[in-house]
PDB file of N, CA and C in Angstrom:
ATOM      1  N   UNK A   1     -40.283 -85.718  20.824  1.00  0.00           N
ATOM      2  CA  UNK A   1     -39.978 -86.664  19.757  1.00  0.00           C
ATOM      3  C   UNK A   1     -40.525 -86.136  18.440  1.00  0.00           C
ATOM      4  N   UNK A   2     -39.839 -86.313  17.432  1.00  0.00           N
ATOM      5  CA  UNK A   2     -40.436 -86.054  16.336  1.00  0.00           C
ATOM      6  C   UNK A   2     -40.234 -87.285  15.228  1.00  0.00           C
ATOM      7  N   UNK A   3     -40.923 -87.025  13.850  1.00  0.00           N
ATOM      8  CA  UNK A   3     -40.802 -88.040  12.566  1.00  0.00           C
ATOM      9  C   UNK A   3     -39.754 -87.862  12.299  1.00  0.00           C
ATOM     10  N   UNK A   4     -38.464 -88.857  11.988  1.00  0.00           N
ATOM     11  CA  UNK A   4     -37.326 -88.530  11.435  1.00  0.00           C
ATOM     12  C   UNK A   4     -36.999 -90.103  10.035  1.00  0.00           C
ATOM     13  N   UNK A   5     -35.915 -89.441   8.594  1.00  0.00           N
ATOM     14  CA  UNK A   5     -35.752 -90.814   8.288  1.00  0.00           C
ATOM     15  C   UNK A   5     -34.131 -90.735   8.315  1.00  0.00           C
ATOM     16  N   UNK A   6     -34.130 -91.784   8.294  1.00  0.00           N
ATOM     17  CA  UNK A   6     -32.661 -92.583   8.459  1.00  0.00           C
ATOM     18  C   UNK A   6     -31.831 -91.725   6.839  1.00  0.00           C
ATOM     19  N   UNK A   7     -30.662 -91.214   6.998  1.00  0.00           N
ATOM     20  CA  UNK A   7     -30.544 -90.778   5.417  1.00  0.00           C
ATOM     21  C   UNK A   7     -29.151 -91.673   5.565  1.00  0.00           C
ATOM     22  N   UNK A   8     -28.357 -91.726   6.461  1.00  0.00           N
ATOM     23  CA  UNK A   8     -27.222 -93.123   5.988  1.00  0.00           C
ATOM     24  C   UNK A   8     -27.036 -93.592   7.136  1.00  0.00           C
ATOM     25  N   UNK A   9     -26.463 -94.967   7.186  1.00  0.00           N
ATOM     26  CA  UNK A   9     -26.082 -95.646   8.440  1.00  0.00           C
ATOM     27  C   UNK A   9     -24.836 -96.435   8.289  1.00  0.00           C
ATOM     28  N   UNK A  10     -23.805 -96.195   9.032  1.00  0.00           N
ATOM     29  CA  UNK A  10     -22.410 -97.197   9.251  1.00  0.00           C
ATOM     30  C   UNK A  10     -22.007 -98.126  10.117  1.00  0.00           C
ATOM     31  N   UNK A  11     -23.209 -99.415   9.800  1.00  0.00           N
ATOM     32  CA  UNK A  11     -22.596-100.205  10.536  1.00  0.00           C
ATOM     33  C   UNK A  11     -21.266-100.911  11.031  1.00  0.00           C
ATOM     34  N   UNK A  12     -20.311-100.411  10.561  1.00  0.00           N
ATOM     35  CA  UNK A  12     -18.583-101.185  10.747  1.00  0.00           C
ATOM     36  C   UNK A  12     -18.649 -99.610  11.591  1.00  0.00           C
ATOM     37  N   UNK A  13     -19.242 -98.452  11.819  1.00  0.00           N
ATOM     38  CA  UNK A  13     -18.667 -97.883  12.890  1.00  0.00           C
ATOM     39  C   UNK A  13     -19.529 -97.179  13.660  1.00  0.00           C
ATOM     40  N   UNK A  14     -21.147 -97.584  13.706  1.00  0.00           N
ATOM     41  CA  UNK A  14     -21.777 -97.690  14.722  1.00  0.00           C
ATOM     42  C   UNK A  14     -22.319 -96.029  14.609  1.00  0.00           C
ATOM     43  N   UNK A  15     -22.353 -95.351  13.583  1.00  0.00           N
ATOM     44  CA  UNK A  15     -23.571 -94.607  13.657  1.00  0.00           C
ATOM     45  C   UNK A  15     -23.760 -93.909  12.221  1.00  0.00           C
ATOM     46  N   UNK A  16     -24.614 -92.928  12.455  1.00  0.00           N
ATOM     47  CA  UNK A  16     -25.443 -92.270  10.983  1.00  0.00           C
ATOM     48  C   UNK A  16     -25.778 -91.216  10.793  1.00  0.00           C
ATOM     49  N   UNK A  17     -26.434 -90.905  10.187  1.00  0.00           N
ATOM     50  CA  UNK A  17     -27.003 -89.503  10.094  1.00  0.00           C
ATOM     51  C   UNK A  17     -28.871 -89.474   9.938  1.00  0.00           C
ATOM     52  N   UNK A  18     -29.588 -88.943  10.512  1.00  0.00           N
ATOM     53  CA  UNK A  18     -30.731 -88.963  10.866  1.00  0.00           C
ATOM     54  C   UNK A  18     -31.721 -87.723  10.391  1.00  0.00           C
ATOM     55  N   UNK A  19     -32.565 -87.400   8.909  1.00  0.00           N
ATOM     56  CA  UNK A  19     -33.139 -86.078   9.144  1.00  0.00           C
ATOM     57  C   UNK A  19     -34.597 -85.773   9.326  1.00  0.00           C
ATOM     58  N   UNK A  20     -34.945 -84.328   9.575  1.00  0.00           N
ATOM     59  CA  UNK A  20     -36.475 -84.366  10.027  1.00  0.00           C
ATOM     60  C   UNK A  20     -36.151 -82.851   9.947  1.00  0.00           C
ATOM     61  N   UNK A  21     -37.586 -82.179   9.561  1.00  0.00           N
ATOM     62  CA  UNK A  21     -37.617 -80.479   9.359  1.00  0.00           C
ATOM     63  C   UNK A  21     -36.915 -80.186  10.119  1.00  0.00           C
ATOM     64  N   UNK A  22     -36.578 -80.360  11.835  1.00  0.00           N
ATOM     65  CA  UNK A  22     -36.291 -79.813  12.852  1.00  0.00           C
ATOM     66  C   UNK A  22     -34.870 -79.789  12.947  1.00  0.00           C
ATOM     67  N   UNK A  23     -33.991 -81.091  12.497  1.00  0.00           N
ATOM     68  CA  UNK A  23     -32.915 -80.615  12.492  1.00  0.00           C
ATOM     69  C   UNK A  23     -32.380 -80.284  10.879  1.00  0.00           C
ATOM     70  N   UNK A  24     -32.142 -79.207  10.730  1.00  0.00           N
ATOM     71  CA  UNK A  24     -31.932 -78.881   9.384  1.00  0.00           C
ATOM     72  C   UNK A  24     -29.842 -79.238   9.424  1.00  0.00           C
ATOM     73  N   UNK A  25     -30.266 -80.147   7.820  1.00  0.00           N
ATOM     74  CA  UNK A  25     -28.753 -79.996   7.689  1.00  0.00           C
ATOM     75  C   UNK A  25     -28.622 -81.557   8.186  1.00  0.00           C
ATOM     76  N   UNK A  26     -29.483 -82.209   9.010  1.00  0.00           N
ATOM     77  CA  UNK A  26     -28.858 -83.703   9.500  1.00  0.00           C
ATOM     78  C   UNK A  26     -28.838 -83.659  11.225  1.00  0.00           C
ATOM     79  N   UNK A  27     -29.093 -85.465  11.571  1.00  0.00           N
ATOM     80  CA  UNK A  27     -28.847 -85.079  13.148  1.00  0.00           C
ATOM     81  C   UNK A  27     -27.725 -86.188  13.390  1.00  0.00           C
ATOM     82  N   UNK A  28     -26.770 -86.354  13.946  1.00  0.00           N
ATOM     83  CA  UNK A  28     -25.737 -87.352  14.182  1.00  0.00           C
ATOM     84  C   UNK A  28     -26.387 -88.181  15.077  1.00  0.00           C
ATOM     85  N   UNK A  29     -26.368 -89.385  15.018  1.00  0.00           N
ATOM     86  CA  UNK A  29     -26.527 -90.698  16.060  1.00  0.00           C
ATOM     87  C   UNK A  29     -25.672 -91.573  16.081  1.00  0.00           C
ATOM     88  N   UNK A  30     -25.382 -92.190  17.138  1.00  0.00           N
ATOM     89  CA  UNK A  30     -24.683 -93.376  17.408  1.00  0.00           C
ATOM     90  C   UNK A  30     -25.668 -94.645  17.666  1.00  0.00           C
ATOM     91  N   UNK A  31     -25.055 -95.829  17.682  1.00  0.00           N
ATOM     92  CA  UNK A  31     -25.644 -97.098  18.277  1.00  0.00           C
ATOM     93  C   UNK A  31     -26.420 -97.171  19.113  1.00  0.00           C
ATOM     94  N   UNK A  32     -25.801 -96.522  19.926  1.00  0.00           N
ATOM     95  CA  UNK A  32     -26.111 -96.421  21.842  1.00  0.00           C
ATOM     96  C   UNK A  32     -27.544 -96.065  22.162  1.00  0.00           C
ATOM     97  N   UNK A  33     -27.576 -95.249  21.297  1.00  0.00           N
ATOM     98  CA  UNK A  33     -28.893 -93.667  21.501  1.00  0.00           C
ATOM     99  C   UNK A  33     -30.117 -95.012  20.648  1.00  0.00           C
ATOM    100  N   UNK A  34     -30.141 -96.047  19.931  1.00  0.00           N
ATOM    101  CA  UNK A  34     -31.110 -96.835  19.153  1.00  0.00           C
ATOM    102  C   UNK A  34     -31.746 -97.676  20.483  1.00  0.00           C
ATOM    103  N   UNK A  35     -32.798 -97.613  20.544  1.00  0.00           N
ATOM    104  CA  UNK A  35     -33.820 -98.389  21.231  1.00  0.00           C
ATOM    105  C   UNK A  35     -34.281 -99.210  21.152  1.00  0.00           C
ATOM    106  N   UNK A  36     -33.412-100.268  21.027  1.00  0.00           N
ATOM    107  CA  UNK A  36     -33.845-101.494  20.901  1.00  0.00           C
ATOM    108  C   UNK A  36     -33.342-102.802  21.293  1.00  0.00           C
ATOM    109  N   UNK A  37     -33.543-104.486  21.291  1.00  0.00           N
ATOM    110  CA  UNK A  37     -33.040-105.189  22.048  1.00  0.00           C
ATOM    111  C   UNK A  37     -32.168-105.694  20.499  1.00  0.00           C
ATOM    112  N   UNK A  38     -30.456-106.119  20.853  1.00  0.00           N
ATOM    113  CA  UNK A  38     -29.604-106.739  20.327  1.00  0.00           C
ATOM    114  C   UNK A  38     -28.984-105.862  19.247  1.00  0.00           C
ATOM    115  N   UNK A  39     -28.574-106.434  18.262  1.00  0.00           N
ATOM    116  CA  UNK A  39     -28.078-105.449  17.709  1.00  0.00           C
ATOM    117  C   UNK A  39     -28.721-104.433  17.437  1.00  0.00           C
ATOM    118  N   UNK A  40     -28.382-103.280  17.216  1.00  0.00           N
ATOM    119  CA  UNK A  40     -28.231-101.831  16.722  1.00  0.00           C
ATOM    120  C   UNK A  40     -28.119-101.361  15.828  1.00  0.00           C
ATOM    121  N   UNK A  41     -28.716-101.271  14.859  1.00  0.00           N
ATOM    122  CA  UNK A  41     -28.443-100.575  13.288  1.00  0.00           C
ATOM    123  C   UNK A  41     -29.681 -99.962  13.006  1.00  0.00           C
ATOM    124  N   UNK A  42     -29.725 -99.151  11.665  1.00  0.00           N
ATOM    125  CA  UNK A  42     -30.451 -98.609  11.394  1.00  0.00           C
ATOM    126  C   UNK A  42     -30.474 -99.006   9.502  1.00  0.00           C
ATOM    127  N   UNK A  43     -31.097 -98.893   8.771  1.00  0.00           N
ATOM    128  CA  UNK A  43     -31.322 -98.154   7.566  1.00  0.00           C
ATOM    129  C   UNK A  43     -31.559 -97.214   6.541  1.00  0.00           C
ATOM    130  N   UNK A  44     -30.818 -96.994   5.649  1.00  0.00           N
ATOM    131  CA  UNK A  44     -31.423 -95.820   5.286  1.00  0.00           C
ATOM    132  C   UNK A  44     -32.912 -95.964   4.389  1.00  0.00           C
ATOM    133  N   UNK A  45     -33.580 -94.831   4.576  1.00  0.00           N
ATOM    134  CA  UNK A  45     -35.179 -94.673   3.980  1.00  0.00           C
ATOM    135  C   UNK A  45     -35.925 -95.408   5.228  1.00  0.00           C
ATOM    136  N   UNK A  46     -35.177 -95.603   6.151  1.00  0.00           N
ATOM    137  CA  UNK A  46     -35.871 -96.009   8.042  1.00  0.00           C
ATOM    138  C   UNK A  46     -37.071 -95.196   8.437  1.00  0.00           C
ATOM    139  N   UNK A  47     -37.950 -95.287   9.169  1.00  0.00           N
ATOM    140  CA  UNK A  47     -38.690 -93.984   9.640  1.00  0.00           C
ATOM    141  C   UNK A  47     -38.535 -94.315  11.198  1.00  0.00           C
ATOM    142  N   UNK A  48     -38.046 -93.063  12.457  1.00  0.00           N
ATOM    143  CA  UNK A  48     -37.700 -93.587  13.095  1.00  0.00           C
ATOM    144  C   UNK A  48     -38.480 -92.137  14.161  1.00  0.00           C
ATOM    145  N   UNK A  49     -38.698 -92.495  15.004  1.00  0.00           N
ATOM    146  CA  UNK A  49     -38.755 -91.239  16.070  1.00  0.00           C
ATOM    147  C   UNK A  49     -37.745 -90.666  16.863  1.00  0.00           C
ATOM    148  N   UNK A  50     -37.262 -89.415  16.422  1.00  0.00           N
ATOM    149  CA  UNK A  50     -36.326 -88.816  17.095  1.00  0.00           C
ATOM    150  C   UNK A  50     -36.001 -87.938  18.435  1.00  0.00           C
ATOM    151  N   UNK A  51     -35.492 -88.125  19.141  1.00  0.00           N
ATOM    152  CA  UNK A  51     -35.570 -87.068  20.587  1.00  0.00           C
ATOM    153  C   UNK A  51     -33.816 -86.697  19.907  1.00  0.00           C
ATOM    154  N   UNK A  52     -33.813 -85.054  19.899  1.00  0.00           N
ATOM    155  CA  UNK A  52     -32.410 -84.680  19.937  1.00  0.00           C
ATOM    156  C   UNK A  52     -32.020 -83.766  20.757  1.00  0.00           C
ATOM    157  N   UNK A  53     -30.703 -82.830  20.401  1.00  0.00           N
ATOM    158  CA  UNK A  53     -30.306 -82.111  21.081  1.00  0.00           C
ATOM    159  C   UNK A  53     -29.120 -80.998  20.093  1.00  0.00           C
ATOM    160  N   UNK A  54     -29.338 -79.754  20.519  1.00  0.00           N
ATOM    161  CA  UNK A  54     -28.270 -78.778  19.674  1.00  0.00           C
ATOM    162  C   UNK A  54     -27.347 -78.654  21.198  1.00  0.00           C
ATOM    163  N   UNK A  55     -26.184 -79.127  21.000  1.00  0.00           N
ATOM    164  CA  UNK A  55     -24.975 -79.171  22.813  1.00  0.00           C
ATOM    165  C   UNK A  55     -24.268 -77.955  21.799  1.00  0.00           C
ATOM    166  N   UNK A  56     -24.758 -77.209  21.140  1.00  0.00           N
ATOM    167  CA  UNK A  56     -23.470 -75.832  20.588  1.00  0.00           C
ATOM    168  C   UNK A  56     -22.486 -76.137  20.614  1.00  0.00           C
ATOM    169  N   UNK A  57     -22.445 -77.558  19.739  1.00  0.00           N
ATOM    170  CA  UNK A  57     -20.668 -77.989  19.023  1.00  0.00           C
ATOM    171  C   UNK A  57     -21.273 -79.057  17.851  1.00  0.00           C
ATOM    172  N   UNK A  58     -20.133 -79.013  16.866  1.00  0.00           N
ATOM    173  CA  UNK A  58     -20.371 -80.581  16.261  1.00  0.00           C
ATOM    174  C   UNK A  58     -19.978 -81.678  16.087  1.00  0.00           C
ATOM    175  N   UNK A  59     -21.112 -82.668  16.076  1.00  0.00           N
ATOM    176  CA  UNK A  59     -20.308 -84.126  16.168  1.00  0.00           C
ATOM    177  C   UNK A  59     -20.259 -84.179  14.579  1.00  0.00           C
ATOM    178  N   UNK A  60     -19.067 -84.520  14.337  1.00  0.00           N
ATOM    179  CA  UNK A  60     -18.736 -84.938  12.726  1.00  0.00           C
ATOM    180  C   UNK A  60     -19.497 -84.322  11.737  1.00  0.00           C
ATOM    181  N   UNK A  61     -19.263 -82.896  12.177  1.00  0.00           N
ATOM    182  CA  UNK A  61     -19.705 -82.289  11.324  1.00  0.00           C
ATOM    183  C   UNK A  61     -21.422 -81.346  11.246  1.00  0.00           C
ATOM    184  N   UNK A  62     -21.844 -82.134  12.264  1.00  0.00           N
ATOM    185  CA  UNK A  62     -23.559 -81.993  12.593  1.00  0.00           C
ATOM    186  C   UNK A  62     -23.786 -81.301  13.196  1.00  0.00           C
ATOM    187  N   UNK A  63     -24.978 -80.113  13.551  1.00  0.00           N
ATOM    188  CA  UNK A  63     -24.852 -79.367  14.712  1.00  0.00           C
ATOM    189  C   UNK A  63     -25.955 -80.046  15.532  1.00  0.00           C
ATOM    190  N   UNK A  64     -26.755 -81.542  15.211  1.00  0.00           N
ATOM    191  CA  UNK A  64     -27.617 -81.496  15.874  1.00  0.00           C
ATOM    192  C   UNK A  64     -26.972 -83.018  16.349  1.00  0.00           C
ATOM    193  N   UNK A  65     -27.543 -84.067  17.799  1.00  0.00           N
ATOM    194  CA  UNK A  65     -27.152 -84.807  18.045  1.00  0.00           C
ATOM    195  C   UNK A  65     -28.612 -85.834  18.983  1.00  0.00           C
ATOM    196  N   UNK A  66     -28.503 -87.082  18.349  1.00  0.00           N
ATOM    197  CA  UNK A  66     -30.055 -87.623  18.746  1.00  0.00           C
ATOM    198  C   UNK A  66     -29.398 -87.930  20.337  1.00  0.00           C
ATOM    199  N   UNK A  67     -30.226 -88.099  20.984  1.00  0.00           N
ATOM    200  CA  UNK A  67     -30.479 -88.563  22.040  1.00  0.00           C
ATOM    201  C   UNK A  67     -31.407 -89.969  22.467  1.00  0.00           C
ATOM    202  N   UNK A  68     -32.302 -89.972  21.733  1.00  0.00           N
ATOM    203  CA  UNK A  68     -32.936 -91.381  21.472  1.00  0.00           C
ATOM    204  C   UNK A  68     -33.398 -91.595  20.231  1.00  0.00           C
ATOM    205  N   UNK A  69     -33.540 -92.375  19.814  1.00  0.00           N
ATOM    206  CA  UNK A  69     -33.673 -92.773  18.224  1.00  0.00           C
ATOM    207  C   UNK A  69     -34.710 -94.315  18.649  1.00  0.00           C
ATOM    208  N   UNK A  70     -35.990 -94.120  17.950  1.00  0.00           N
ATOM    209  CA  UNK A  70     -36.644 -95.659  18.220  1.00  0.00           C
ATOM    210  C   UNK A  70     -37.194 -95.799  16.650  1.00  0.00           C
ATOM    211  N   UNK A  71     -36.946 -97.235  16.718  1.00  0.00           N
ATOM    212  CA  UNK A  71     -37.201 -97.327  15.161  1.00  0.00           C
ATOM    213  C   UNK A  71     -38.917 -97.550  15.318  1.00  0.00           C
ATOM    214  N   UNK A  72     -39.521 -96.976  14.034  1.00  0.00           N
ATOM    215  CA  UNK A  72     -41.067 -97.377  13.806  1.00  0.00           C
ATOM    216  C   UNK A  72     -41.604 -99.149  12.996  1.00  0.00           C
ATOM    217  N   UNK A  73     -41.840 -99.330  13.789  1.00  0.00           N
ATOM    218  CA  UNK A  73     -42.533-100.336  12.906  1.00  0.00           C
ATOM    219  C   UNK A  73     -42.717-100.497  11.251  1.00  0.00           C
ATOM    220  N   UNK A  74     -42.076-101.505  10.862  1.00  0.00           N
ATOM    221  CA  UNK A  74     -42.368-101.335   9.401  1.00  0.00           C
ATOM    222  C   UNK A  74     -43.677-101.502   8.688  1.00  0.00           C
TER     223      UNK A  74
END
């Protein structure tokens, strides 16, 4: 896991873009991958802990892709 912040989020289509030194360039997330109970969203300027993954393709553009995303306490 690492420190990551939220840099945009689309709620009408359920995901965002996520950055942190590690993934350079941005990490793609969806809804799914957010850890938490009920709805699912994120913010941007969020601070969130990231688990990702490089699968050597891109999602919309990204080469990196979260795998879990938990938001930090504000």
């Amino acid at each position: 896991m690492v420190t990551a912040t939220v840099r945009e989020w689309r709620d009408e289509e359920g995901w965002g873009v996520v950055d942190s030194p590690e993934t350079p360039g941005g990490c793609w997330g969806h809804y799914s991958h957010i850890q938490t109970e009920g709805f699912r969203a994120l913010s941007p300027g969020q601070l969130v802990d990231l688990q990702w993954e490089a699968p050597g393709f891109t999602q919309d553009g990204y080469s990196y892709r979260a795998v879990n995303i938990t938001p930090r306490p504000a």
